[in-house]
PDB file of N, CA and C in Angstrom:
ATOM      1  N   UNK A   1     112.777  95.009 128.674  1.00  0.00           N
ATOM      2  CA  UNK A   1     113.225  94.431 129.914  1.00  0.00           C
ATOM      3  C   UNK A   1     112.096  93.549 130.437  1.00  0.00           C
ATOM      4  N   UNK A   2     112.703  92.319 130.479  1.00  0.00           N
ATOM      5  CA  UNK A   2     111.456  91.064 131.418  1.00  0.00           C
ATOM      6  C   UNK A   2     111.786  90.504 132.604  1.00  0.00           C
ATOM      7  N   UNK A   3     110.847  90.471 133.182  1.00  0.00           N
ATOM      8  CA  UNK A   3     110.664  90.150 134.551  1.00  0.00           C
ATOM      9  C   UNK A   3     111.136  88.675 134.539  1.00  0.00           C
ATOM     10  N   UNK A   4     112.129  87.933 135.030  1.00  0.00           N
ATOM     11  CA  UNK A   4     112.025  86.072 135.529  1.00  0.00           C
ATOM     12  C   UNK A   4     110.576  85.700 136.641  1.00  0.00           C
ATOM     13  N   UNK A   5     110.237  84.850 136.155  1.00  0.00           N
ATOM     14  CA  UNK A   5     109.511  84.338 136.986  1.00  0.00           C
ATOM     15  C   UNK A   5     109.067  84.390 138.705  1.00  0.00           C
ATOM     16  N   UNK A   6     110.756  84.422 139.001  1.00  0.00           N
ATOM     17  CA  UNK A   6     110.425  84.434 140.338  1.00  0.00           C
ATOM     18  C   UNK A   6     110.652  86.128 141.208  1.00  0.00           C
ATOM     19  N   UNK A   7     111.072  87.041 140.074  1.00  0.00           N
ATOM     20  CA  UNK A   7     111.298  88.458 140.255  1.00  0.00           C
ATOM     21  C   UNK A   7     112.713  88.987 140.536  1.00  0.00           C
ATOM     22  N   UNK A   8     113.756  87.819 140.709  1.00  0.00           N
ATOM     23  CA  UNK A   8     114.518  88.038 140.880  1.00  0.00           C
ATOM     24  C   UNK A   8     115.410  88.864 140.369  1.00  0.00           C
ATOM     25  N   UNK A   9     115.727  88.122 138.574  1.00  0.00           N
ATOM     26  CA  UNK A   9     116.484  88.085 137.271  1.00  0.00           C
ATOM     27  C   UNK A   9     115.350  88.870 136.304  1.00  0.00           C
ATOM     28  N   UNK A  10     116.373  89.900 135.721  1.00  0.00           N
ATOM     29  CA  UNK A  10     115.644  90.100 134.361  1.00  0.00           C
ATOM     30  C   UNK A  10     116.533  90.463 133.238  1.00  0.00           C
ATOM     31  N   UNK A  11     115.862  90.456 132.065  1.00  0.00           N
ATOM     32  CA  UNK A  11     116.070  90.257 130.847  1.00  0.00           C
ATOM     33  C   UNK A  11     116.639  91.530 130.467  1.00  0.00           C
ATOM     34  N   UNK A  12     117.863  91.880 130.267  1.00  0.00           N
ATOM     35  CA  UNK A  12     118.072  93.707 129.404  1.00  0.00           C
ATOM     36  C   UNK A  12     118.323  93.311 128.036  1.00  0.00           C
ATOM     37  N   UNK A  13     117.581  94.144 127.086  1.00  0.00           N
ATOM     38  CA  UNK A  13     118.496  94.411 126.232  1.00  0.00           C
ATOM     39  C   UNK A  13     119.455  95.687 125.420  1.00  0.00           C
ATOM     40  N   UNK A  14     120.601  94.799 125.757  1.00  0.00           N
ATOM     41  CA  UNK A  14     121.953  96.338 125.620  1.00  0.00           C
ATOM     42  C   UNK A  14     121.434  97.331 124.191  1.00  0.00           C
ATOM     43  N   UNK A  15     121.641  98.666 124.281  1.00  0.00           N
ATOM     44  CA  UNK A  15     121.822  99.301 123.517  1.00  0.00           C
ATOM     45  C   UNK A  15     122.976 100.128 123.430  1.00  0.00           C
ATOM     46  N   UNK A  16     123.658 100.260 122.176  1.00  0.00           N
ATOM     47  CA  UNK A  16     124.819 100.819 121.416  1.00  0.00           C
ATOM     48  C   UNK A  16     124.403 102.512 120.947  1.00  0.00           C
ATOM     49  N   UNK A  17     125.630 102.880 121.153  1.00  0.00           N
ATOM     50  CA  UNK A  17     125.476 105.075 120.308  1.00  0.00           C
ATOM     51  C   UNK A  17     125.614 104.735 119.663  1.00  0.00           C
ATOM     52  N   UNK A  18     125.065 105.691 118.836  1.00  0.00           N
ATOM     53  CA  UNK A  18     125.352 105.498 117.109  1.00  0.00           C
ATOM     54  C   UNK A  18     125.270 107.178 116.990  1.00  0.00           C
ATOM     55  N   UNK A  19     125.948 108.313 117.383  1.00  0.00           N
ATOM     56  CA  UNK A  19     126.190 109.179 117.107  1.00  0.00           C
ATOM     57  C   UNK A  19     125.186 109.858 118.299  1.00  0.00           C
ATOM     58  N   UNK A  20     124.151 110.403 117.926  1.00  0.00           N
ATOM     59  CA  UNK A  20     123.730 111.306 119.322  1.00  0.00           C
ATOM     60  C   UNK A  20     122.338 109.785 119.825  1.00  0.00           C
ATOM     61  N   UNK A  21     122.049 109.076 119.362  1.00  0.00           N
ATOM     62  CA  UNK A  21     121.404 108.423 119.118  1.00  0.00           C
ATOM     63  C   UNK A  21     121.884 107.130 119.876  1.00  0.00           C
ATOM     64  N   UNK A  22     120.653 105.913 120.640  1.00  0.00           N
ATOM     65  CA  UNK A  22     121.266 105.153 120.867  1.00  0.00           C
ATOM     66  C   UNK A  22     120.227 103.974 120.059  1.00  0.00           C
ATOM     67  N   UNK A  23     120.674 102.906 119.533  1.00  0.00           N
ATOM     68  CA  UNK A  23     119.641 101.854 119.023  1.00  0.00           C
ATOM     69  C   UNK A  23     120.032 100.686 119.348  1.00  0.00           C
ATOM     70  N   UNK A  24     119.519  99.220 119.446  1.00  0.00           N
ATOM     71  CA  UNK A  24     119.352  98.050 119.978  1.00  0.00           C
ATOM     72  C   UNK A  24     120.864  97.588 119.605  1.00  0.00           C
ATOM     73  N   UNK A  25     122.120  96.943 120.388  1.00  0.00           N
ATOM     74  CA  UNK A  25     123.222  96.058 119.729  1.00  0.00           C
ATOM     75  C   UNK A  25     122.643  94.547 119.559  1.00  0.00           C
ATOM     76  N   UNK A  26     123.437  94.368 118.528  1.00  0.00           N
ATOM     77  CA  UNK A  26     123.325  92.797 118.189  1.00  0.00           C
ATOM     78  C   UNK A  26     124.243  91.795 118.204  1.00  0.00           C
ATOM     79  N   UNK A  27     123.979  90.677 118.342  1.00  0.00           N
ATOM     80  CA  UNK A  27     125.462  89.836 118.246  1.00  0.00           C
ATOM     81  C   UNK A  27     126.113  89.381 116.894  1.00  0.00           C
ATOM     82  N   UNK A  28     127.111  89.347 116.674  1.00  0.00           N
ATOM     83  CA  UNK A  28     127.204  88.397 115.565  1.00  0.00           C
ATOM     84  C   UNK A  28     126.195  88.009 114.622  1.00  0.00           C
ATOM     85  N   UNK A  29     125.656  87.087 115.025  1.00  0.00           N
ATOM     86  CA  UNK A  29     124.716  86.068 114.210  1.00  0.00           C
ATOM     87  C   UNK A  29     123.444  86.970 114.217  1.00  0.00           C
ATOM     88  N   UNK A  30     123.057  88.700 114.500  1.00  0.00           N
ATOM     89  CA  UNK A  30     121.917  89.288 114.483  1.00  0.00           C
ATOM     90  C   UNK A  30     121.450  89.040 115.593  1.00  0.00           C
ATOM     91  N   UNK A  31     121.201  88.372 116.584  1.00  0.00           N
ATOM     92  CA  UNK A  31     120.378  88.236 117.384  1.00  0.00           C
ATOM     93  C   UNK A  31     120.918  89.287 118.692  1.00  0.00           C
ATOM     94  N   UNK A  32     119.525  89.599 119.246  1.00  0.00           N
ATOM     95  CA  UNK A  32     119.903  90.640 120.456  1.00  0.00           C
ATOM     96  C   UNK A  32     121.057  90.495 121.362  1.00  0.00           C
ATOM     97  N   UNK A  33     121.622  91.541 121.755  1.00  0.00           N
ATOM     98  CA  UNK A  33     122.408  91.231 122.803  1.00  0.00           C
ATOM     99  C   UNK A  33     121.786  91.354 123.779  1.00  0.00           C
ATOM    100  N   UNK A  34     121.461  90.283 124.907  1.00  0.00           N
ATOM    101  CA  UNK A  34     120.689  90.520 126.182  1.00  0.00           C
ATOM    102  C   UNK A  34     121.460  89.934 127.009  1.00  0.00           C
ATOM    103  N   UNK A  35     121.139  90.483 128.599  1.00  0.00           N
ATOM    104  CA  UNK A  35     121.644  90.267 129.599  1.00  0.00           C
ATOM    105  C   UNK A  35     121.179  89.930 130.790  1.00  0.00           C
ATOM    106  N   UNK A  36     121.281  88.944 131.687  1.00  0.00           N
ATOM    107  CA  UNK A  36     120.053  88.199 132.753  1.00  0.00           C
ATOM    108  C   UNK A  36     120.798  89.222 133.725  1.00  0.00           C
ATOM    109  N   UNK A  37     120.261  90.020 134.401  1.00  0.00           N
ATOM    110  CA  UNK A  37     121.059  90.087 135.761  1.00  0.00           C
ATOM    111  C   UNK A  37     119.954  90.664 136.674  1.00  0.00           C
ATOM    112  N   UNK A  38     120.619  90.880 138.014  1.00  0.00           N
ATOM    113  CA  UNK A  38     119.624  91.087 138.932  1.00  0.00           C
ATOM    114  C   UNK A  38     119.078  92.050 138.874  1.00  0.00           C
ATOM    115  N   UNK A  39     117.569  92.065 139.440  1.00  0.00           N
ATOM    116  CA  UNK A  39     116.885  93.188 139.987  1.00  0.00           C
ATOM    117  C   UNK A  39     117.614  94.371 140.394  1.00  0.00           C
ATOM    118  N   UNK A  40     118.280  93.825 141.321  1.00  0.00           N
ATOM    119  CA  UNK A  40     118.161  95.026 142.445  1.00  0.00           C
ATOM    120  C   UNK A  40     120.341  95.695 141.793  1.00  0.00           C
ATOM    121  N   UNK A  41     120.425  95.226 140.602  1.00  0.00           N
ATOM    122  CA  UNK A  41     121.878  95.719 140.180  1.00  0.00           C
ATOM    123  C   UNK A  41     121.291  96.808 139.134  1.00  0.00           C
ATOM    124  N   UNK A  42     119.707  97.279 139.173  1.00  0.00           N
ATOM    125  CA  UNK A  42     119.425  98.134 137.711  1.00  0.00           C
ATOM    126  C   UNK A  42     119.422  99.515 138.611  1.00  0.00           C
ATOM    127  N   UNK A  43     119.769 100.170 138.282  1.00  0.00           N
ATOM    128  CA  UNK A  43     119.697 101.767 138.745  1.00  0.00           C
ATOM    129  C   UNK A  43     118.421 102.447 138.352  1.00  0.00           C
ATOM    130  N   UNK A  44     118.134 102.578 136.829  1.00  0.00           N
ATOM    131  CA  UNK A  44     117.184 102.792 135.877  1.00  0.00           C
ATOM    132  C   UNK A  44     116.765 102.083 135.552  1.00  0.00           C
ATOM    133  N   UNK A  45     115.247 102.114 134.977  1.00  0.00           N
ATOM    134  CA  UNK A  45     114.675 101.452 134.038  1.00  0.00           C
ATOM    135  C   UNK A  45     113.328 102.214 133.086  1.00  0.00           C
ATOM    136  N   UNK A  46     113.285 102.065 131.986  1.00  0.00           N
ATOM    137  CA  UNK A  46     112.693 103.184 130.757  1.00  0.00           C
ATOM    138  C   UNK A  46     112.789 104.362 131.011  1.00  0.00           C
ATOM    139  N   UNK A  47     114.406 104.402 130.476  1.00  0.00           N
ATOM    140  CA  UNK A  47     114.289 105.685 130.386  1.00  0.00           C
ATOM    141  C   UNK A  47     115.186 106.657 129.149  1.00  0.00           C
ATOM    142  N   UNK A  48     114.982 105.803 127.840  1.00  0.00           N
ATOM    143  CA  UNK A  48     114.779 105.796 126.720  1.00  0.00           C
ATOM    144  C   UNK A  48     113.491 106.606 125.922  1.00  0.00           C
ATOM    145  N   UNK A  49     113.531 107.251 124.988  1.00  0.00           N
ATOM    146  CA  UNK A  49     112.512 107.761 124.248  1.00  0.00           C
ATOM    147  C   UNK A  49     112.458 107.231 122.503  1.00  0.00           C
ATOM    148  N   UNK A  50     111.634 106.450 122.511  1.00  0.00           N
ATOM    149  CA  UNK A  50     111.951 106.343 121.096  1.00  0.00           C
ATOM    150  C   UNK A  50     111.646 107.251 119.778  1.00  0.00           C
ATOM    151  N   UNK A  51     112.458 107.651 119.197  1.00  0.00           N
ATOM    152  CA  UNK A  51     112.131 108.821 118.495  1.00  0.00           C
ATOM    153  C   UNK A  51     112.155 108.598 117.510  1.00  0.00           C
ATOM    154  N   UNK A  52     111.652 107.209 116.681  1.00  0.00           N
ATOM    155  CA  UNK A  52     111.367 106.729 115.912  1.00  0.00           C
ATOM    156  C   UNK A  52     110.301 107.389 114.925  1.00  0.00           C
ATOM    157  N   UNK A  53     110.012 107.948 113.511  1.00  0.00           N
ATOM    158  CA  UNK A  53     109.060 108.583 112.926  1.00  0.00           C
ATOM    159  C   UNK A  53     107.757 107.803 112.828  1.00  0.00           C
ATOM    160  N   UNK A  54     108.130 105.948 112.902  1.00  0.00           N
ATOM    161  CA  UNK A  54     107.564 105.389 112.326  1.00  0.00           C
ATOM    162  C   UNK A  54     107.267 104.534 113.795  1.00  0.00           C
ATOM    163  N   UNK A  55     107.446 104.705 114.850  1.00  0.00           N
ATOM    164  CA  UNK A  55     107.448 103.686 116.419  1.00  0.00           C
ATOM    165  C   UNK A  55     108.055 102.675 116.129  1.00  0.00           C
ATOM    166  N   UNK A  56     108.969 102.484 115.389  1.00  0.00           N
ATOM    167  CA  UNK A  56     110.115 101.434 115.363  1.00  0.00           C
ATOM    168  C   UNK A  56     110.272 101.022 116.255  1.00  0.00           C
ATOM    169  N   UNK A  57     110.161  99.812 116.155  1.00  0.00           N
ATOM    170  CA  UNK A  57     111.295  99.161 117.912  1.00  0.00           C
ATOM    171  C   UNK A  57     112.454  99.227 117.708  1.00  0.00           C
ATOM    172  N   UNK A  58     113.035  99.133 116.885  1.00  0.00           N
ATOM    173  CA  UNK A  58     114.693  99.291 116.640  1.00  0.00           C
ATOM    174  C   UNK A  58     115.053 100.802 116.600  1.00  0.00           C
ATOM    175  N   UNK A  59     114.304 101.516 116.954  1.00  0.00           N
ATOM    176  CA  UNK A  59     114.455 102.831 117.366  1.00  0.00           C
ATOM    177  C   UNK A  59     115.189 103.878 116.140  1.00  0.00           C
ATOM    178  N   UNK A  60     115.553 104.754 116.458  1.00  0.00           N
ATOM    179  CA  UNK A  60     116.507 105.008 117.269  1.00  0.00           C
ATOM    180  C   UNK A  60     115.569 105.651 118.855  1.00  0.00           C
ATOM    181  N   UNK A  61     116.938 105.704 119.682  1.00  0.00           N
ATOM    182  CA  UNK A  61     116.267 105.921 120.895  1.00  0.00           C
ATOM    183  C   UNK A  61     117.179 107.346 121.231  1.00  0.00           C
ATOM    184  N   UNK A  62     116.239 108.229 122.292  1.00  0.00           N
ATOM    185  CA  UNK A  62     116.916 109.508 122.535  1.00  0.00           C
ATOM    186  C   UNK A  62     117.108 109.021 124.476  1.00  0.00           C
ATOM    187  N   UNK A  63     118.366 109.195 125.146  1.00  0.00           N
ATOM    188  CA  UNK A  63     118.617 110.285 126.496  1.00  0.00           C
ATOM    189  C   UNK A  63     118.046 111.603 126.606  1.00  0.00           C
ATOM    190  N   UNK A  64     117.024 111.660 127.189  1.00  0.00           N
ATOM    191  CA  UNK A  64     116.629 113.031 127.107  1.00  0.00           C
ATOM    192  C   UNK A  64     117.901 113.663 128.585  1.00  0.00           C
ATOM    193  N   UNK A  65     117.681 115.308 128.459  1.00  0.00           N
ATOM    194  CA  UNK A  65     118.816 115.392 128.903  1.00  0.00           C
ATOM    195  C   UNK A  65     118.239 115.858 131.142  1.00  0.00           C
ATOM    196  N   UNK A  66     117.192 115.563 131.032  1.00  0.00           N
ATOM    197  CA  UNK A  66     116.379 115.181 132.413  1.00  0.00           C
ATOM    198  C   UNK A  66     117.147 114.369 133.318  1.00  0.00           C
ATOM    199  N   UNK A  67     116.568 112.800 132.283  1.00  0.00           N
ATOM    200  CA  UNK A  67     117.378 112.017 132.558  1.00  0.00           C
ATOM    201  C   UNK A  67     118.361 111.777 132.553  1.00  0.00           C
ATOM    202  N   UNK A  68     119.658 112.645 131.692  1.00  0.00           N
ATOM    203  CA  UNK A  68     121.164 112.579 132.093  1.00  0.00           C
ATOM    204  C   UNK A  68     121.520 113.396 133.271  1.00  0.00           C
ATOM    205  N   UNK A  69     120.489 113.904 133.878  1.00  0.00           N
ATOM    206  CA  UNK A  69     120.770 114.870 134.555  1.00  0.00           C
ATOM    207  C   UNK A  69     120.449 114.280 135.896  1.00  0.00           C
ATOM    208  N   UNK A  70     119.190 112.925 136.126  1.00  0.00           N
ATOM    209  CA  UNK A  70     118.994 112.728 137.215  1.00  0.00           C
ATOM    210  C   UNK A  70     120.077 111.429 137.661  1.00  0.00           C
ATOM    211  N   UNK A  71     120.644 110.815 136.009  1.00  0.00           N
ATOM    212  CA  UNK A  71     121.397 109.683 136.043  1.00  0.00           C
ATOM    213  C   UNK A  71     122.712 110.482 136.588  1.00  0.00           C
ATOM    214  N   UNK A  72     123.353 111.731 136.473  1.00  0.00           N
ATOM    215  CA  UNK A  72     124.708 111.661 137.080  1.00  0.00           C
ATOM    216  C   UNK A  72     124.170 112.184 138.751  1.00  0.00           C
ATOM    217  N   UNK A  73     123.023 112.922 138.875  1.00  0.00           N
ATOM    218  CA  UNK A  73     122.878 113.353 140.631  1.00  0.00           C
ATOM    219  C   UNK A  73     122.675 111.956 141.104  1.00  0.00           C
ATOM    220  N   UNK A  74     122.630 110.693 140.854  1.00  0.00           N
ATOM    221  CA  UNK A  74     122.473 110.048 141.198  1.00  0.00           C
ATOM    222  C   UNK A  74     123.489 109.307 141.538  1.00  0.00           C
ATOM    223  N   UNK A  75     124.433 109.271 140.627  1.00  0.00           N
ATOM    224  CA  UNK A  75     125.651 108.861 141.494  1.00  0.00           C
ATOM    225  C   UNK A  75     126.631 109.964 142.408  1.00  0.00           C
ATOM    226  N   UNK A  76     126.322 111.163 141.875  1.00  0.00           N
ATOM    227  CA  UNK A  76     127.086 112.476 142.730  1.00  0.00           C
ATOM    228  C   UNK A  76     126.806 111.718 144.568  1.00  0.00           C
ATOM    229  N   UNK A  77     125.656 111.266 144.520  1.00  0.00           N
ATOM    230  CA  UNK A  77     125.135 110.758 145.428  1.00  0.00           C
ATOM    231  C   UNK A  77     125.429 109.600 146.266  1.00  0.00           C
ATOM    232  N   UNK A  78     125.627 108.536 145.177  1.00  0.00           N
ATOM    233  CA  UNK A  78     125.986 107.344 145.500  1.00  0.00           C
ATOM    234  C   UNK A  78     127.920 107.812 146.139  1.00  0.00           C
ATOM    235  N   UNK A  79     128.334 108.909 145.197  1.00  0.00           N
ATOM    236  CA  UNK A  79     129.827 108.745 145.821  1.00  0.00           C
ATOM    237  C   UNK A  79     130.076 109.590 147.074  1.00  0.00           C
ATOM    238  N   UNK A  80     128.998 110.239 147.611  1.00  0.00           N
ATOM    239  CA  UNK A  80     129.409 111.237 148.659  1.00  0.00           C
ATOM    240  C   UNK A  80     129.212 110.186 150.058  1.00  0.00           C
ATOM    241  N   UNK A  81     127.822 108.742 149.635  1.00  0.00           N
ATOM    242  CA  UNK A  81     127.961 108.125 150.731  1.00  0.00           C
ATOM    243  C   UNK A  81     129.318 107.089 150.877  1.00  0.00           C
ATOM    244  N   UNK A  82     130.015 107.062 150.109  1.00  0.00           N
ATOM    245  CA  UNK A  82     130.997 105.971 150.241  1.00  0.00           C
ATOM    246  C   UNK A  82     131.633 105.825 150.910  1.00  0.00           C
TER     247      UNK A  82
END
């Protein structure tokens, strides 16, 4: 994930399951799937583990289950203010 220049916009790039596992999607033609969007639309950010044997960047990557745990109180949250 990269910062734009002016802090606004940043750079994601999507990742796909691949069984318990999540690793980088690609487009078509191989190249990353990335996404510009705003700052302030990210909920999370690193919170991926790569559990790579070898520190792969193409991972695979783990949800630890912490973080699935703080990612749903977090909206339990978001829906009680609605």
């Amino acid at each position: 994930m990269n910062k734009s220049p002016d802090g606004t916009k940043i750079h994601v790039q999507w990742l796909k399951k691949e069984r318990k596992f999540y690793v980088p999607d690609n487009l078509k033609s191989g190249s990353p799937y990335v996404s510009e969007v705003s700052i302030e639309s990210v909920m999370f950010s690193h919170v991926m583990s790569n559990v790579s044997y070898v520190g792969d960047r193409k991972g695979p990557y783990l949800l630890d289950r912490e973080t699935k745990t703080m990612i749903m109180d977090a909206y339990v949250e978001r829906d009680q203010n609605i």
